[in-house]
PDB file of N, CA and C in Angstrom:
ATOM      1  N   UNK A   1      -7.380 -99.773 -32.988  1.00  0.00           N
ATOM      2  CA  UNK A   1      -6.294-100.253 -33.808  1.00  0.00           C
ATOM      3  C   UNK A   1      -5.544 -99.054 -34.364  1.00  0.00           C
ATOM      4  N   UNK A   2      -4.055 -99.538 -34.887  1.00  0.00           N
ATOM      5  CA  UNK A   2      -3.379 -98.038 -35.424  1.00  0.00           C
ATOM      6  C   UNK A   2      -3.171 -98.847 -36.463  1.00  0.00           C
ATOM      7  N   UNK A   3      -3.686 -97.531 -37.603  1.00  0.00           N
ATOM      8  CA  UNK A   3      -3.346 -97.345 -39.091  1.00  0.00           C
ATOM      9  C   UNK A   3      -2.317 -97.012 -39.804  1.00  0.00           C
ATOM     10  N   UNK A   4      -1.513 -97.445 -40.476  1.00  0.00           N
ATOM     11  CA  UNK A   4      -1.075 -96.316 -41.786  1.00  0.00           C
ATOM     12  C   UNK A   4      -1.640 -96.693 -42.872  1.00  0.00           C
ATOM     13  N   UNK A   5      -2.163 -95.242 -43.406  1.00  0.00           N
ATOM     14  CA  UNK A   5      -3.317 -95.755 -44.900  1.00  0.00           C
ATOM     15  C   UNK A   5      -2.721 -94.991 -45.509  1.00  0.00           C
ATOM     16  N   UNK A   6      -2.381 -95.134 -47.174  1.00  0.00           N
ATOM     17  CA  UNK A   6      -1.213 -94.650 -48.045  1.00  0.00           C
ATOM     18  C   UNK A   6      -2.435 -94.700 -49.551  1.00  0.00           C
ATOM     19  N   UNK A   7      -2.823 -93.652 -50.396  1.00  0.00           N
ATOM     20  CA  UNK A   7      -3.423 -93.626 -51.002  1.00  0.00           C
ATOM     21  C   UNK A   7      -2.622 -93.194 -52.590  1.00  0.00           C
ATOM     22  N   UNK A   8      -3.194 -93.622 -53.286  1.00  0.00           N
ATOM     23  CA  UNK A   8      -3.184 -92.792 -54.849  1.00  0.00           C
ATOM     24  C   UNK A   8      -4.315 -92.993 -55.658  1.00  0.00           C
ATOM     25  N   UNK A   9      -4.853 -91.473 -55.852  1.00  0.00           N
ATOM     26  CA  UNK A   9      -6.231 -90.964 -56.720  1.00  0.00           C
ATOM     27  C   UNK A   9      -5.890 -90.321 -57.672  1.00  0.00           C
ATOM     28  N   UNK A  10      -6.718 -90.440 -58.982  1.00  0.00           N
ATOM     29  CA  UNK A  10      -7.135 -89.552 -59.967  1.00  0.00           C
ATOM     30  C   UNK A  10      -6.816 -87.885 -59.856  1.00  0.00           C
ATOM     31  N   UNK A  11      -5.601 -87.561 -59.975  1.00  0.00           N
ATOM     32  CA  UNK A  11      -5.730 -85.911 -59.666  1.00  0.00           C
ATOM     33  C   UNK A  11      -7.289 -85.042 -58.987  1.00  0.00           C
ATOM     34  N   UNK A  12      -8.302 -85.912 -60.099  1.00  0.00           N
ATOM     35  CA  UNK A  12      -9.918 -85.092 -60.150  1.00  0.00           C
ATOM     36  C   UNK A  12     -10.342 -85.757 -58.515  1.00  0.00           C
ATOM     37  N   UNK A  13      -9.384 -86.515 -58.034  1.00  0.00           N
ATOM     38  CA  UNK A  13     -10.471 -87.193 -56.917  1.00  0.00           C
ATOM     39  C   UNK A  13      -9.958 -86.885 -55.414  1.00  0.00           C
ATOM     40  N   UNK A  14      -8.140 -86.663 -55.360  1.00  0.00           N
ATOM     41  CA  UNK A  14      -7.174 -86.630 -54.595  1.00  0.00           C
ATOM     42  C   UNK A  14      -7.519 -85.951 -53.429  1.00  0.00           C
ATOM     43  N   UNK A  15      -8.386 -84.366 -53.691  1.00  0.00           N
ATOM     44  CA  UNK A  15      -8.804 -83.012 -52.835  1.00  0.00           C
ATOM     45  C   UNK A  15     -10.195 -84.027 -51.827  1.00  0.00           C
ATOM     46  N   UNK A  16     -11.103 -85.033 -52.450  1.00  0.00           N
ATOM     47  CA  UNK A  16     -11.660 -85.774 -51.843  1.00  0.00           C
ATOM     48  C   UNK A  16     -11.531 -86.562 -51.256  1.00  0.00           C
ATOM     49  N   UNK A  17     -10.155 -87.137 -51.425  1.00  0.00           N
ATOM     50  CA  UNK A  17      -9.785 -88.490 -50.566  1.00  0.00           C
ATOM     51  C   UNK A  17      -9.251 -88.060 -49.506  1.00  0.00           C
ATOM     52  N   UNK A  18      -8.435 -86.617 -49.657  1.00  0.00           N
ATOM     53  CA  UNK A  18      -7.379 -85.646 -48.310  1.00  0.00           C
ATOM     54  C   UNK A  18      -8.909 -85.833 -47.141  1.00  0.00           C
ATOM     55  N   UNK A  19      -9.767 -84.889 -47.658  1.00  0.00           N
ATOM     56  CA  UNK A  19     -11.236 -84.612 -46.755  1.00  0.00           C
ATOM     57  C   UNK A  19     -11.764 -85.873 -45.997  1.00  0.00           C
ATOM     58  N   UNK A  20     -11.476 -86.707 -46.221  1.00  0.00           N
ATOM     59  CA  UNK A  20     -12.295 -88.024 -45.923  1.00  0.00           C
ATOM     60  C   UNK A  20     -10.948 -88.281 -45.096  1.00  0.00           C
ATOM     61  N   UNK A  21      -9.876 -88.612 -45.199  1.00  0.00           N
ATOM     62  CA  UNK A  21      -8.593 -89.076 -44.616  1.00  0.00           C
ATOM     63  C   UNK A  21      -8.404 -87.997 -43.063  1.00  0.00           C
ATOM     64  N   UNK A  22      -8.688 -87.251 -43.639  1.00  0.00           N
ATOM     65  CA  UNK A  22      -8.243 -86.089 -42.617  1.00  0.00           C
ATOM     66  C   UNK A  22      -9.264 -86.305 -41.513  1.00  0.00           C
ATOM     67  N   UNK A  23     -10.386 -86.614 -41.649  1.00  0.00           N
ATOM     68  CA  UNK A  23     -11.630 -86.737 -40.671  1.00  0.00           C
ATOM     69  C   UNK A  23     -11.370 -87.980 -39.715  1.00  0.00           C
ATOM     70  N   UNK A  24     -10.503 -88.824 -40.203  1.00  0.00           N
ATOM     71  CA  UNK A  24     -10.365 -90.087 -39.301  1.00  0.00           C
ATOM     72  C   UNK A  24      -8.918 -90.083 -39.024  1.00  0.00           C
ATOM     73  N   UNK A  25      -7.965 -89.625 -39.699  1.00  0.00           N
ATOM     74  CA  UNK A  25      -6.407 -89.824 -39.019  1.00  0.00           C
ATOM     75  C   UNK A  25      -5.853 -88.597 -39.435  1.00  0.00           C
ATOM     76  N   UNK A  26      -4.097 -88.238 -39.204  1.00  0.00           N
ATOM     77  CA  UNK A  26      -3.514 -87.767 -38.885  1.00  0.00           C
ATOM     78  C   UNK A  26      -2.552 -87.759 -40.335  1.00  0.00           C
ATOM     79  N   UNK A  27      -2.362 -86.607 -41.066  1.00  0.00           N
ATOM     80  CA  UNK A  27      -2.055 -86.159 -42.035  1.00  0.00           C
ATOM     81  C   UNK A  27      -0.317 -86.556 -41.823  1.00  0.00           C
ATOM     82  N   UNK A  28       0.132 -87.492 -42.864  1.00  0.00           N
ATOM     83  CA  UNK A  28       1.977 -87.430 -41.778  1.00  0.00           C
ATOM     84  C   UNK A  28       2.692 -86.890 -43.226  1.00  0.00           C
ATOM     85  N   UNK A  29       1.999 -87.132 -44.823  1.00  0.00           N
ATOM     86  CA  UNK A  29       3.225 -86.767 -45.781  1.00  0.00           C
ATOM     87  C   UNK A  29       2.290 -86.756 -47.154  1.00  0.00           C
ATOM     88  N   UNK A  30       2.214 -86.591 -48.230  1.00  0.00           N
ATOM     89  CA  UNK A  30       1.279 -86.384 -49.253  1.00  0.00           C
ATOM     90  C   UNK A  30       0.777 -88.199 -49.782  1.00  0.00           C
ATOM     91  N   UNK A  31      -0.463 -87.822 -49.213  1.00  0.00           N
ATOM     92  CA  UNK A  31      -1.038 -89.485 -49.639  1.00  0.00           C
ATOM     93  C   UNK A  31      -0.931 -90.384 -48.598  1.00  0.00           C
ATOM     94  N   UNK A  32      -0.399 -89.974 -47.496  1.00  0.00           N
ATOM     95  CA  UNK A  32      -0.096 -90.915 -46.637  1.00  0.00           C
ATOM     96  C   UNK A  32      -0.642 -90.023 -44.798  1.00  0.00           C
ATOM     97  N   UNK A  33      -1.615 -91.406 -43.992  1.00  0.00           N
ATOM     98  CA  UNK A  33      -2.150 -90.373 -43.066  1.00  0.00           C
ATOM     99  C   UNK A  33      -2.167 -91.879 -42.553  1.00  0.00           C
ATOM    100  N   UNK A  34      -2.210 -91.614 -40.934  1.00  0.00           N
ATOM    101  CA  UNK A  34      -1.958 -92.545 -40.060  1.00  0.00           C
ATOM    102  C   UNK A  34      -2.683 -92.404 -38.441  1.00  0.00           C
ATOM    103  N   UNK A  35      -2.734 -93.268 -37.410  1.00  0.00           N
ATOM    104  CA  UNK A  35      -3.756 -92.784 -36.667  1.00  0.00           C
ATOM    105  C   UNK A  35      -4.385 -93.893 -35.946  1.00  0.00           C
ATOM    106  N   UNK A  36      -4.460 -93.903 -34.946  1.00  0.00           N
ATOM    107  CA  UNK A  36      -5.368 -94.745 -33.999  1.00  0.00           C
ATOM    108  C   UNK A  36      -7.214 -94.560 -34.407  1.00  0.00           C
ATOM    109  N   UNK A  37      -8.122 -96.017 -35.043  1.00  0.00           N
ATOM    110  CA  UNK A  37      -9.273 -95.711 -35.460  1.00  0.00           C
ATOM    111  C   UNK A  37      -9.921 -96.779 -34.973  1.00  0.00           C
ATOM    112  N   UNK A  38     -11.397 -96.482 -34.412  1.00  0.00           N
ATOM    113  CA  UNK A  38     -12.394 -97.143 -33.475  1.00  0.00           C
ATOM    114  C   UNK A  38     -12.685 -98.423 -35.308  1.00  0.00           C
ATOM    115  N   UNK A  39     -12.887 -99.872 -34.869  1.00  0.00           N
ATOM    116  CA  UNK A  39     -14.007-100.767 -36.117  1.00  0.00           C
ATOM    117  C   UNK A  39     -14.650 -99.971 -36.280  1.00  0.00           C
ATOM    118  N   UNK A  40     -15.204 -99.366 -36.270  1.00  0.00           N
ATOM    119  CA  UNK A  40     -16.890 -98.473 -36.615  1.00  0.00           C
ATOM    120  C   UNK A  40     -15.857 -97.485 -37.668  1.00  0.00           C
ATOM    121  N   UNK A  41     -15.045 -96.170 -36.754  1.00  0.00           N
ATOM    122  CA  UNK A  41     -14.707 -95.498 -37.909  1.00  0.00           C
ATOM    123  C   UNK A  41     -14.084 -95.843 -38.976  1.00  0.00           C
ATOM    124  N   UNK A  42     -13.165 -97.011 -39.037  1.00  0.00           N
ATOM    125  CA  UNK A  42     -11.999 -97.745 -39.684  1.00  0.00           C
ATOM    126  C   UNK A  42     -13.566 -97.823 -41.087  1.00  0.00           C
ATOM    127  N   UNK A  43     -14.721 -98.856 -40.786  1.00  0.00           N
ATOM    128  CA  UNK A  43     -15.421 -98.950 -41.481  1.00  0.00           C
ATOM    129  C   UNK A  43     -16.317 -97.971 -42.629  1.00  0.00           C
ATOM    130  N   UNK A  44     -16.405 -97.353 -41.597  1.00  0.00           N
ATOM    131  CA  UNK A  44     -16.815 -95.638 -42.279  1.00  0.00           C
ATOM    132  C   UNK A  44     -15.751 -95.147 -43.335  1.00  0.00           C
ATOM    133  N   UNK A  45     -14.569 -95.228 -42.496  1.00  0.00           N
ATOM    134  CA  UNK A  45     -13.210 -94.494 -43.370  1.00  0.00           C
ATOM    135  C   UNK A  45     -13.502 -95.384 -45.040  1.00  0.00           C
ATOM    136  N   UNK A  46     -13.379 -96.671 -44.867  1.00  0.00           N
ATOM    137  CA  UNK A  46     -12.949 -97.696 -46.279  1.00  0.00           C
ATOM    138  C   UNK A  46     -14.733 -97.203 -46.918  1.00  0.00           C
ATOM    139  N   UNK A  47     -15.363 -97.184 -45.842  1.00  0.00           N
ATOM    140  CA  UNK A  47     -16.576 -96.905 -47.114  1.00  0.00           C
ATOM    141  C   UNK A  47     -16.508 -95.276 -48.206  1.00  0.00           C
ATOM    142  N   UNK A  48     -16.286 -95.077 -47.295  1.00  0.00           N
ATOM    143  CA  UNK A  48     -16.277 -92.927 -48.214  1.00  0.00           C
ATOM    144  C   UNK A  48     -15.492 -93.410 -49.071  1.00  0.00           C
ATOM    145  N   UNK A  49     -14.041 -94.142 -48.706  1.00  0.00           N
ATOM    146  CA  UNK A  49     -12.907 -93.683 -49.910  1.00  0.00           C
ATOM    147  C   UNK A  49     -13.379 -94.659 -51.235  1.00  0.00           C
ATOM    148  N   UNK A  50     -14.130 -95.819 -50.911  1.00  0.00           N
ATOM    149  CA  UNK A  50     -14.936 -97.020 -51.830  1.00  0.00           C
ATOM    150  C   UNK A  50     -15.799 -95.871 -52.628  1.00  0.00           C
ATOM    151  N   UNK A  51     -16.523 -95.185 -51.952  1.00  0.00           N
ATOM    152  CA  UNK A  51     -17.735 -94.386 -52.858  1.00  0.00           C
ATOM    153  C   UNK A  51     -17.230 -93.607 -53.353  1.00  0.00           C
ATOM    154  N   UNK A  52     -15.977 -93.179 -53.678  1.00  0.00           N
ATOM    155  CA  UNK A  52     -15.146 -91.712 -54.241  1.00  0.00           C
ATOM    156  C   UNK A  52     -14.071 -92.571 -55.311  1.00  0.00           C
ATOM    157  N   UNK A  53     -13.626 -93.613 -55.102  1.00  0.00           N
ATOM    158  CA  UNK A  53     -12.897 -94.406 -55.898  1.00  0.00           C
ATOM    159  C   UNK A  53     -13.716 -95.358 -57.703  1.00  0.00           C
ATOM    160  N   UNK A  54     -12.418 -94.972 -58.447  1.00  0.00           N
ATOM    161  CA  UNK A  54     -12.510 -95.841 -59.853  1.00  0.00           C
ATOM    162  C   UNK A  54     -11.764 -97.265 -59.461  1.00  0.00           C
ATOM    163  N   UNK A  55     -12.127 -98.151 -59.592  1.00  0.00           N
ATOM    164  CA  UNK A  55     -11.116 -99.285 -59.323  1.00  0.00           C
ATOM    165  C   UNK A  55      -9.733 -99.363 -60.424  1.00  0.00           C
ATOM    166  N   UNK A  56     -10.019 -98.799 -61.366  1.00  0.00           N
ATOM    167  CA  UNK A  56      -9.190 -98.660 -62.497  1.00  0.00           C
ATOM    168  C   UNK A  56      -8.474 -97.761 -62.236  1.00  0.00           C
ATOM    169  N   UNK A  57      -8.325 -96.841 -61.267  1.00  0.00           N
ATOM    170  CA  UNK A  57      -7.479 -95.626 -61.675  1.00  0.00           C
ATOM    171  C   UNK A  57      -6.904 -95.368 -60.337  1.00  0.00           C
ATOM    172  N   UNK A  58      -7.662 -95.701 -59.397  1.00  0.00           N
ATOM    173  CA  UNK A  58      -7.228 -95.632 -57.692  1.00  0.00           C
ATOM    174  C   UNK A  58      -6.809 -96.791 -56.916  1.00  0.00           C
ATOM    175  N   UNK A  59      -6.035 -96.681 -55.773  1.00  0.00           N
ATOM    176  CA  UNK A  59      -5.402 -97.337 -55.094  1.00  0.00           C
ATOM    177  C   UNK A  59      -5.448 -96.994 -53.877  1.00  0.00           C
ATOM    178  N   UNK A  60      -5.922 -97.837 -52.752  1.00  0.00           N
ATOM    179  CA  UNK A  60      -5.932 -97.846 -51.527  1.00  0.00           C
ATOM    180  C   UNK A  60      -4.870 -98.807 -50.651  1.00  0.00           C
ATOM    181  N   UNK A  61      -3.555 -98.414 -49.569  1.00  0.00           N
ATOM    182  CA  UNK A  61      -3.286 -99.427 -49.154  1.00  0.00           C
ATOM    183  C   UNK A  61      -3.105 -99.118 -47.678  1.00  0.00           C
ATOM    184  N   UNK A  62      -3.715-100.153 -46.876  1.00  0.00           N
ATOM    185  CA  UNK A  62      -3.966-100.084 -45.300  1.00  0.00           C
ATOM    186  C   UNK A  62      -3.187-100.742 -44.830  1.00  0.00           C
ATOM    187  N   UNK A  63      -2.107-100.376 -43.996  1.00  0.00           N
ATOM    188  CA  UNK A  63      -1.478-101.604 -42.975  1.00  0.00           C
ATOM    189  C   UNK A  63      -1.987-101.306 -41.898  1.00  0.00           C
ATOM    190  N   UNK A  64      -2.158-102.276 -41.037  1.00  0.00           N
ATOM    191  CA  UNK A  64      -3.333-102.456 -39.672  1.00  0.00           C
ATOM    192  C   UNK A  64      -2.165-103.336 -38.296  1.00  0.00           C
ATOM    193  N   UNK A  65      -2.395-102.514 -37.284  1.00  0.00           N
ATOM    194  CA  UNK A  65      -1.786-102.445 -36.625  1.00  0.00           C
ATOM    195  C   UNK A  65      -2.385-102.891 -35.409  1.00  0.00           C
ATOM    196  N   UNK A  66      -2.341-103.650 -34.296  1.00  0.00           N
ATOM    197  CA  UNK A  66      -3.222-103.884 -33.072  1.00  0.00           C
ATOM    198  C   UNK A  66      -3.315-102.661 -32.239  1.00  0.00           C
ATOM    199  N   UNK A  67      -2.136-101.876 -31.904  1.00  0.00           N
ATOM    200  CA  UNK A  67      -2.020-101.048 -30.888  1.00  0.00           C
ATOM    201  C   UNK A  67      -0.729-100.207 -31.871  1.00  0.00           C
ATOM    202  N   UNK A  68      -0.001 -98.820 -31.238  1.00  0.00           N
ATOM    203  CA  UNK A  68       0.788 -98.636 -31.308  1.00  0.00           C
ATOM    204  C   UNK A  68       2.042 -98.626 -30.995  1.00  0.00           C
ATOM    205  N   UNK A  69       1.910 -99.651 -29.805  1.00  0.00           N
ATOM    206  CA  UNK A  69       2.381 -99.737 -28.912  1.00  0.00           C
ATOM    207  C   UNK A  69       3.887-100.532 -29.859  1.00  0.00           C
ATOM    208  N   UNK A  70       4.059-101.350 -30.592  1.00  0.00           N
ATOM    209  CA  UNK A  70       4.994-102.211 -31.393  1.00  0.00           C
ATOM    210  C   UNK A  70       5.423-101.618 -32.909  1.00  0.00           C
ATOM    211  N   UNK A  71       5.077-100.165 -33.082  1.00  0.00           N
ATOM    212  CA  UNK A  71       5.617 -99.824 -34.302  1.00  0.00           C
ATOM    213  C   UNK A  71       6.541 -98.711 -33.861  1.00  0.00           C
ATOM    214  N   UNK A  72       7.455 -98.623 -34.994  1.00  0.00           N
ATOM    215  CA  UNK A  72       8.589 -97.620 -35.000  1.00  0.00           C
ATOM    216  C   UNK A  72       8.876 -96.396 -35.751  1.00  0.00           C
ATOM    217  N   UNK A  73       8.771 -95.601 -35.789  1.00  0.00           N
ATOM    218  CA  UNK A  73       8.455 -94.858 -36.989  1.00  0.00           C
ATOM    219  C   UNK A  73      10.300 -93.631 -36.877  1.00  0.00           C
ATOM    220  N   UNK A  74      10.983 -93.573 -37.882  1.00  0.00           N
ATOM    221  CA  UNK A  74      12.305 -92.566 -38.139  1.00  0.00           C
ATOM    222  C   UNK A  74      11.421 -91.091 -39.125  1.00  0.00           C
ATOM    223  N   UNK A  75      12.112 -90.248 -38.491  1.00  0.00           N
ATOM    224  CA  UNK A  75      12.018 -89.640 -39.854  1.00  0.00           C
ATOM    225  C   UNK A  75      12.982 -88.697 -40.429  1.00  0.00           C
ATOM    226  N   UNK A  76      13.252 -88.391 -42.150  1.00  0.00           N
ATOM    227  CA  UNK A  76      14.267 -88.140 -42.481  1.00  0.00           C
ATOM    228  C   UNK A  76      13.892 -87.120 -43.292  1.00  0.00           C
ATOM    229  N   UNK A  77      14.496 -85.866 -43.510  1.00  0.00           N
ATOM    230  CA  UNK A  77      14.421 -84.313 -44.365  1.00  0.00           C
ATOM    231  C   UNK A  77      12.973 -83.704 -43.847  1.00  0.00           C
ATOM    232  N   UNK A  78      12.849 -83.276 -45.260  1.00  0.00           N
ATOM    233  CA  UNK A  78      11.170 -82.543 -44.551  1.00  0.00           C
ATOM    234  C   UNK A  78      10.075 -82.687 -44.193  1.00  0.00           C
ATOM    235  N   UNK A  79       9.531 -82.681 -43.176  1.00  0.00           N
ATOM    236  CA  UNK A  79       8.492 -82.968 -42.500  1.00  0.00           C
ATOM    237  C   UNK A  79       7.162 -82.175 -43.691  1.00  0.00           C
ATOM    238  N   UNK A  80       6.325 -83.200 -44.251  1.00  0.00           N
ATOM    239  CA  UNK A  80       5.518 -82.442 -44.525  1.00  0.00           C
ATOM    240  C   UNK A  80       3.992 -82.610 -43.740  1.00  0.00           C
ATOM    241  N   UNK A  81       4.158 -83.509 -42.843  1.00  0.00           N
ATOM    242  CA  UNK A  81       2.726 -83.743 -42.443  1.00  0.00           C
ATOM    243  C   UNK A  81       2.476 -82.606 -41.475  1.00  0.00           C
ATOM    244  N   UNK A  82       1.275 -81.858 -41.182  1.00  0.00           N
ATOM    245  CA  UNK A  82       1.228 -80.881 -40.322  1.00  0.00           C
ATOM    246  C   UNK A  82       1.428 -81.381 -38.597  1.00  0.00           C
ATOM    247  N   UNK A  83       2.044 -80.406 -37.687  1.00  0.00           N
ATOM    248  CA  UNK A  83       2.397 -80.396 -36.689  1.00  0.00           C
ATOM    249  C   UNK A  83       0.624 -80.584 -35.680  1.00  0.00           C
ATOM    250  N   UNK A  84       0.343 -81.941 -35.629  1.00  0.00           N
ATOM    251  CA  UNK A  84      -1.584 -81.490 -35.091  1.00  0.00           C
ATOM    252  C   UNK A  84      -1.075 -82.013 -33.922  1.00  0.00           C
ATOM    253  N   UNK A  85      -2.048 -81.211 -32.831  1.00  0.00           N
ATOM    254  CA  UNK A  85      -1.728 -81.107 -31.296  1.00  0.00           C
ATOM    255  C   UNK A  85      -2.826 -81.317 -30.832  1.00  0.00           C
ATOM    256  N   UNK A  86      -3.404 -82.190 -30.074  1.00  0.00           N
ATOM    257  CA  UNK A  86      -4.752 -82.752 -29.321  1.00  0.00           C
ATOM    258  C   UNK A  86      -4.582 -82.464 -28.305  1.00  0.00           C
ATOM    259  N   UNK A  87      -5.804 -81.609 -27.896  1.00  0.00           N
ATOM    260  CA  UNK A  87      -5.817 -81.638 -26.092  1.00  0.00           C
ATOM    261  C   UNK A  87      -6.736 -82.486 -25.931  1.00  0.00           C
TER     262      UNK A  87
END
């Protein structure tokens, strides 16, 4: 399935949620990381960010995608997500 997962943490928690995000998708803009992810990792992913999260103070939001095949993505000024290249 393809992801976009869009986060907001606790300043104290943010450097932990990047680490965990970064291990399963693709860094595209601050708080926001996106990415083709196996059920298994998708599951893994929501558990770390569950065990690092206040429900009071953090926010998780996932839009879930079948394939990538049907999304569109523009983009406009500065690119901040890093340029990552898979062989």
């Amino acid at each position: 399935m393809f992801i976009i997962l869009v986060y907001d943490f606790n300043v104290k928690r943010v450097g932990k949620a990047l680490k965990i995000c970064r291990k399963y998708l693709h860094w595209v803009q601050n708080s926001v990381f996106e990415g083709e992810i196996s059920k298994a990792n998708f599951v893994k992913l929501k558990t770390e960010l569950n065990n690092i999260m206040y429900g009071d103070e953090d926010s998780v939001i996932i839009y879930m995608f079948r394939s990538k095949q049907y999304t569109g993505r523009q983009e406009m000024g500065l690119k901040k997500g890093g340029e990552e290249f898979l062989l």
